[in-house]
C-alpha atoms as a PDB file:
ATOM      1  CA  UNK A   1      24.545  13.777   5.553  1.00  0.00           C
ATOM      2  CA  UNK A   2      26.744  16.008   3.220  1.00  0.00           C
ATOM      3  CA  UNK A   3      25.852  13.347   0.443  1.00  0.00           C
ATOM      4  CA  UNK A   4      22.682  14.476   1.029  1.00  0.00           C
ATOM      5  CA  UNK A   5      23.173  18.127   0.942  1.00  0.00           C
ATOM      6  CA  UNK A   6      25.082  17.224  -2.593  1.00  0.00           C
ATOM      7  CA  UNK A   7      21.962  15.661  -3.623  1.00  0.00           C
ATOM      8  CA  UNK A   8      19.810  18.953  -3.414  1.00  0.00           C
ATOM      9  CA  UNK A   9      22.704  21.080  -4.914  1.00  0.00           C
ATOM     10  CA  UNK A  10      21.831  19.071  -7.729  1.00  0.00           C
ATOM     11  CA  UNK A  11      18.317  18.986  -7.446  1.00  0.00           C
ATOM     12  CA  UNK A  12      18.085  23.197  -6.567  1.00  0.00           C
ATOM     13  CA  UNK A  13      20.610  23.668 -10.060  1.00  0.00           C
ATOM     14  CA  UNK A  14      18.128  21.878 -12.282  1.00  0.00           C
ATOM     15  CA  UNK A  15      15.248  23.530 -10.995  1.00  0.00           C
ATOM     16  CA  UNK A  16      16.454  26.757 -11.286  1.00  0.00           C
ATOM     17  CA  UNK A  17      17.137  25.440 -14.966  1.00  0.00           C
ATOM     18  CA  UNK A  18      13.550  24.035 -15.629  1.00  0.00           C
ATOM     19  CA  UNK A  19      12.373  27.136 -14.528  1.00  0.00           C
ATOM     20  CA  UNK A  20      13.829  29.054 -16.557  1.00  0.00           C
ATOM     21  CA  UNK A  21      12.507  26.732 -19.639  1.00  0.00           C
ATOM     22  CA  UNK A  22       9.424  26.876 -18.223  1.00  0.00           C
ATOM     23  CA  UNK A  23       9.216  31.169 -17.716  1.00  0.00           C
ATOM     24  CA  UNK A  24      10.229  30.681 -22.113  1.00  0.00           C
ATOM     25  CA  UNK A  25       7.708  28.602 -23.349  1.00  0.00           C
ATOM     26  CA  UNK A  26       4.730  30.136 -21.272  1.00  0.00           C
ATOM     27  CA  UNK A  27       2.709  32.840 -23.423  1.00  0.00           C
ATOM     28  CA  UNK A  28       2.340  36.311 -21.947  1.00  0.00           C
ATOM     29  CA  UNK A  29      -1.943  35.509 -22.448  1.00  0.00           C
ATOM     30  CA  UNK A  30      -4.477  33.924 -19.649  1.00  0.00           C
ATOM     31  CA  UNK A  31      -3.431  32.046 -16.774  1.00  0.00           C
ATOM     32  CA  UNK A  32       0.013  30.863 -18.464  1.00  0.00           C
ATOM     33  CA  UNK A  33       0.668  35.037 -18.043  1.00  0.00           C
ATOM     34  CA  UNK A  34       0.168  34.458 -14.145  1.00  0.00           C
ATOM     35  CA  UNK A  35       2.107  31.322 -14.360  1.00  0.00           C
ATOM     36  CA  UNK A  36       4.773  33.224 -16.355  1.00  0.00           C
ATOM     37  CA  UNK A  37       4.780  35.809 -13.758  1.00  0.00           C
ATOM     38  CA  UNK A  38       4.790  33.002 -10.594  1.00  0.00           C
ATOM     39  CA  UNK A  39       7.699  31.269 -11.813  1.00  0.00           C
ATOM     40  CA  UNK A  40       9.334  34.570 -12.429  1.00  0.00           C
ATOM     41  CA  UNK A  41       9.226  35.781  -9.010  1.00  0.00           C
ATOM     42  CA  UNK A  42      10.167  31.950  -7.451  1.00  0.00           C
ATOM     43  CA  UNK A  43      12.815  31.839  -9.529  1.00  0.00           C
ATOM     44  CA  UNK A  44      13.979  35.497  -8.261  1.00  0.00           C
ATOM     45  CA  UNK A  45      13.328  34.146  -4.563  1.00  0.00           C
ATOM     46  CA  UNK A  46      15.613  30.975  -5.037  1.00  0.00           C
ATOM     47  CA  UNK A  47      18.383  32.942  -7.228  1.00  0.00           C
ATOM     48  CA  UNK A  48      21.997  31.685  -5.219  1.00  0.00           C
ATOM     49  CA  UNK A  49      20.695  29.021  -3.428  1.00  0.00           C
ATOM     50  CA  UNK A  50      22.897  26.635  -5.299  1.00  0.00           C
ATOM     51  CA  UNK A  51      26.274  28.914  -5.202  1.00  0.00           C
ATOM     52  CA  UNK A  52      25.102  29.061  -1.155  1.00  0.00           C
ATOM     53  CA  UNK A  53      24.843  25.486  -1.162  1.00  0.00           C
ATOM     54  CA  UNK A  54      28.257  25.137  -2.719  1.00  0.00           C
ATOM     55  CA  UNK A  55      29.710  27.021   0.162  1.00  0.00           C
ATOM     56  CA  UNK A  56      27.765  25.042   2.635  1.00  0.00           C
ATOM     57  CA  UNK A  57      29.582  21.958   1.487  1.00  0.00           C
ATOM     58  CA  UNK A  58      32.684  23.038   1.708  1.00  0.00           C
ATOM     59  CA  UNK A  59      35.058  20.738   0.192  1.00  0.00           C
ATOM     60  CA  UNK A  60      32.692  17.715  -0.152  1.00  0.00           C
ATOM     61  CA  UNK A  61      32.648  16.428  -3.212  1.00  0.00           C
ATOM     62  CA  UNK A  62      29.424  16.506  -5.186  1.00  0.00           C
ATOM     63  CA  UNK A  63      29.259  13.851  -7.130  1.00  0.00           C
ATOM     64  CA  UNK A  64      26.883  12.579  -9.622  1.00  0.00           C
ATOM     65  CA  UNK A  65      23.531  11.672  -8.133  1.00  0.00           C
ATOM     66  CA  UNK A  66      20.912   9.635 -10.834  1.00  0.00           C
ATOM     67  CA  UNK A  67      18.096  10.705  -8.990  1.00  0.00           C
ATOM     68  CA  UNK A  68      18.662  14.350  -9.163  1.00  0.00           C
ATOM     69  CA  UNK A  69      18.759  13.376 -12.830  1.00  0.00           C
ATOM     70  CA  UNK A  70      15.790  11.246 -12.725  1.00  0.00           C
ATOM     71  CA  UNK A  71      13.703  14.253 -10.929  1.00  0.00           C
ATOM     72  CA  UNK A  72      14.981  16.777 -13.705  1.00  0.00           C
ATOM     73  CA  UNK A  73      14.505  14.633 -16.603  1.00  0.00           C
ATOM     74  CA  UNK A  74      11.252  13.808 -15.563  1.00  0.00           C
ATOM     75  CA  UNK A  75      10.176  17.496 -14.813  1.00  0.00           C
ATOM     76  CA  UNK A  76      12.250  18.854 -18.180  1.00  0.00           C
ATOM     77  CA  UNK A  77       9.979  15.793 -20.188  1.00  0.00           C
ATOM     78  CA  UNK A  78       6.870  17.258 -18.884  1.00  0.00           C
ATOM     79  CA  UNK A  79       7.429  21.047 -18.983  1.00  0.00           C
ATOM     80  CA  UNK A  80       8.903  20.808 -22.748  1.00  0.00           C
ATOM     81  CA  UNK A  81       6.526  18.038 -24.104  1.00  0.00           C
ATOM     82  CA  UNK A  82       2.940  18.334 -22.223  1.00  0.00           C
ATOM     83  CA  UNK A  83       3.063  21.580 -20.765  1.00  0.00           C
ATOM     84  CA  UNK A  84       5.178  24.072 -18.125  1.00  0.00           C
ATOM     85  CA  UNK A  85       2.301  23.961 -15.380  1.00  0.00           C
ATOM     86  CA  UNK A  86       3.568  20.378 -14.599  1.00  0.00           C
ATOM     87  CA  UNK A  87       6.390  22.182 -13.272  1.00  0.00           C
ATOM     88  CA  UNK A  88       3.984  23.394  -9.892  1.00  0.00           C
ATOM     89  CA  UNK A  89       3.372  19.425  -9.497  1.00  0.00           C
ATOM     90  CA  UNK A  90       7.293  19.183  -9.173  1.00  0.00           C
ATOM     91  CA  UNK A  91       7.418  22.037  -7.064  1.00  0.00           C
ATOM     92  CA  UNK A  92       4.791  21.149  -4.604  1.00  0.00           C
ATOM     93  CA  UNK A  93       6.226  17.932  -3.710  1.00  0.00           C
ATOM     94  CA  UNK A  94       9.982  19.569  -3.338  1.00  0.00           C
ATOM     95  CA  UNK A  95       9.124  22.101  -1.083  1.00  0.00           C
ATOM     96  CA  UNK A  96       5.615  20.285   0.235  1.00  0.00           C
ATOM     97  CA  UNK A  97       7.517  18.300   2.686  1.00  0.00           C
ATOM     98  CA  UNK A  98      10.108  20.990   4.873  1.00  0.00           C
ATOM     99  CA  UNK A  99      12.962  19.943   5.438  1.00  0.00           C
ATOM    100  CA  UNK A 100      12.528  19.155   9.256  1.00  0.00           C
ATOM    101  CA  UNK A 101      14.254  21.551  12.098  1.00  0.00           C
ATOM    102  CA  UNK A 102      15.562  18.271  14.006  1.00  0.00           C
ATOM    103  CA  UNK A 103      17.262  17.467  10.682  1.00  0.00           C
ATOM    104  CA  UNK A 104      19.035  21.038  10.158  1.00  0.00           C
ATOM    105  CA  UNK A 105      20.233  21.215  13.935  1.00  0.00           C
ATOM    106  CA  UNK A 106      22.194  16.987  13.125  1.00  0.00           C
ATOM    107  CA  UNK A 107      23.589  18.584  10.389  1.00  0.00           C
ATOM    108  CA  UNK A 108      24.735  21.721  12.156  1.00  0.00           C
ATOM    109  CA  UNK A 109      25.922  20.065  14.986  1.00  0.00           C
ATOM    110  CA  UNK A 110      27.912  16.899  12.698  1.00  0.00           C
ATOM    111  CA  UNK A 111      29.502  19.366  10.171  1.00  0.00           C
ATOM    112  CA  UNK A 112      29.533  22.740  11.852  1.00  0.00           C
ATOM    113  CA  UNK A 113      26.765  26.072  11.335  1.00  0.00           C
ATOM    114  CA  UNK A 114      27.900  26.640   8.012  1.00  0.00           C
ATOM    115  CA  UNK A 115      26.817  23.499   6.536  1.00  0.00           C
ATOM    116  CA  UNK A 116      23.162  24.038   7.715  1.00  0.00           C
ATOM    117  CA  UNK A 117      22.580  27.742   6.521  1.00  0.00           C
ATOM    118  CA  UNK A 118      20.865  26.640   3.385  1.00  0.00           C
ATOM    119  CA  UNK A 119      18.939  23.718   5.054  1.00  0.00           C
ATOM    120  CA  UNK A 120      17.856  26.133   7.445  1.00  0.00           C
ATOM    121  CA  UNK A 121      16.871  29.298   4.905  1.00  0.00           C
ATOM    122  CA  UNK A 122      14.313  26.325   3.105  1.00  0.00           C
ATOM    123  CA  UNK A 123      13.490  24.976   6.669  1.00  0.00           C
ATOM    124  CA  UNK A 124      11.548  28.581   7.338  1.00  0.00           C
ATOM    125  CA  UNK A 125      10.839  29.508   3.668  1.00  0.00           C
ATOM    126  CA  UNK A 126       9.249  25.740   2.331  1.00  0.00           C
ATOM    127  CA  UNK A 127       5.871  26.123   4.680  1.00  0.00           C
ATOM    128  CA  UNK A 128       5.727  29.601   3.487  1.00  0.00           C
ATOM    129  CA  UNK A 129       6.145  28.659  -0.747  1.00  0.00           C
ATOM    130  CA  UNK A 130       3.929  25.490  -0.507  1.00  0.00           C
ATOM    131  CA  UNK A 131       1.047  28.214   0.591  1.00  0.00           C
ATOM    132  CA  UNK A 132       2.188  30.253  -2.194  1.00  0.00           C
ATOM    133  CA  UNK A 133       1.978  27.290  -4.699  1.00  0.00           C
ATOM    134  CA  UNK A 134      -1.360  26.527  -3.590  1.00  0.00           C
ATOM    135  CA  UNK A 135      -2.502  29.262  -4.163  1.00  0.00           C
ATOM    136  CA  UNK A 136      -1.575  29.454  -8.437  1.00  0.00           C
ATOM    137  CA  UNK A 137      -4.431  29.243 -10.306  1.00  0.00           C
ATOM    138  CA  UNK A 138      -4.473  26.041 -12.669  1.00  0.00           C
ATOM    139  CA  UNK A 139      -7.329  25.312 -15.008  1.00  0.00           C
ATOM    140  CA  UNK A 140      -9.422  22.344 -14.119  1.00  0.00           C
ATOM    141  CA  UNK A 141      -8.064  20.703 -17.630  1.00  0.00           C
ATOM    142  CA  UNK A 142      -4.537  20.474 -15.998  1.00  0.00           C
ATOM    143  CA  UNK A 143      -5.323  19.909 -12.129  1.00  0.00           C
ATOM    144  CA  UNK A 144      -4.962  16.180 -12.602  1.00  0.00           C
ATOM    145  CA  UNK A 145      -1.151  16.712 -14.699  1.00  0.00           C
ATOM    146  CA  UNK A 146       0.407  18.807 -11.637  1.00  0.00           C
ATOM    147  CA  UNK A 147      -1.288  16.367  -8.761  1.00  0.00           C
ATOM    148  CA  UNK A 148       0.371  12.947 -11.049  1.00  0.00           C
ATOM    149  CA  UNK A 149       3.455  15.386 -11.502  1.00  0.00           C
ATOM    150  CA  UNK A 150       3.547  16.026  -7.401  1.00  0.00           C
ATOM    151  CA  UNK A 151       2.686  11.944  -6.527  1.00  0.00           C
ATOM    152  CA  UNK A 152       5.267  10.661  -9.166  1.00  0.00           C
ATOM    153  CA  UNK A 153       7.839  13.453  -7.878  1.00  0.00           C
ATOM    154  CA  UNK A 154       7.370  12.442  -4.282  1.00  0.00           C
ATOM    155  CA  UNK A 155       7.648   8.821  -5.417  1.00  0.00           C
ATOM    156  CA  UNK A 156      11.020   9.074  -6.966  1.00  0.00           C
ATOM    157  CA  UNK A 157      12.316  10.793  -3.440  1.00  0.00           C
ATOM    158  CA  UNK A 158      10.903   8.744  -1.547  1.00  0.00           C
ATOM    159  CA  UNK A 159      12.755   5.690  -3.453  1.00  0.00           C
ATOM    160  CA  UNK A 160      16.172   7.652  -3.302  1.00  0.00           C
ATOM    161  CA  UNK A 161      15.742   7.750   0.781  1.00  0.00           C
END
């Protein structure tokens, strides 16, 4: 379970990363100046998630997980070479699936309340930021990039499980 957890320290530090590449290369015109100002405000809502993470795990070691670095090199690819919107696509199927209740409580109850305060925080806030994400605006020329981004992201995590 806590290799787990390690697993989405990884995964929350690169996306707090990729969106802060993203949030540069956006312009401040048309709907990349909404986009700009969506990933501005996500990024403000997951600021310390990792550091609170960290804590959770205590003294577990986080070791190197490939498929964190598959996700991010995948997602950096896209954002820096096609275009930042693919970035939602990643998003959507990260916090698209919450992280189930049941799952939070196994955790809590295996490793103690501490380890399950971050679980728990994106247990409540996921359903909430998938409605969010919906509702960015993304021209219909790059509807199809964020749904292959979503699919291919929920393919890689579904082949780490």
């Amino acid at each position: 379970m806590l290799d787990h957890l390690a697993f989405f320290y990884q995964v929350i530090i690169a996306s707090e990363l990729l969106l802060d590449e993203a949030i540069f290369l956006l312009s401040d015109e048309g709907f990349e100046k909404d986009l700009k100002a969506f990933y501005v405000k996500h990024l403000e809502d997951e600021k310390g998630h990792a550091a609170w993470l960290k804590e959770d795990l205590g003294a577990h070691p986080i070791n190197l997980h490939f498929g964190a670095a598959q996700l991010a090199g995948m997602a950096g690819y896209l954002v820096r070479h096609v275009h930042p919107v693919a970035l939602l696509g990643y998003m959507k199927a990260l916090e698209g699936h919450p992280i189930p209740i049941e799952y939070v409580e196994a955790v809590e109850q295996a490793h103690g309340k501490q380890a399950g305060r971050t679980l728990r925080l994106h247990a409540v806030e996921d359903p909430h930021h998938i409605r969010e994400l919906e509702a960015v605006y993304v021209p219909d020329e790059w509807v199809p990039l964020v749904e292959s981004t979503r699919l291919q992201t929920r393919k890689l995590i579904e082949g780490l499980s």
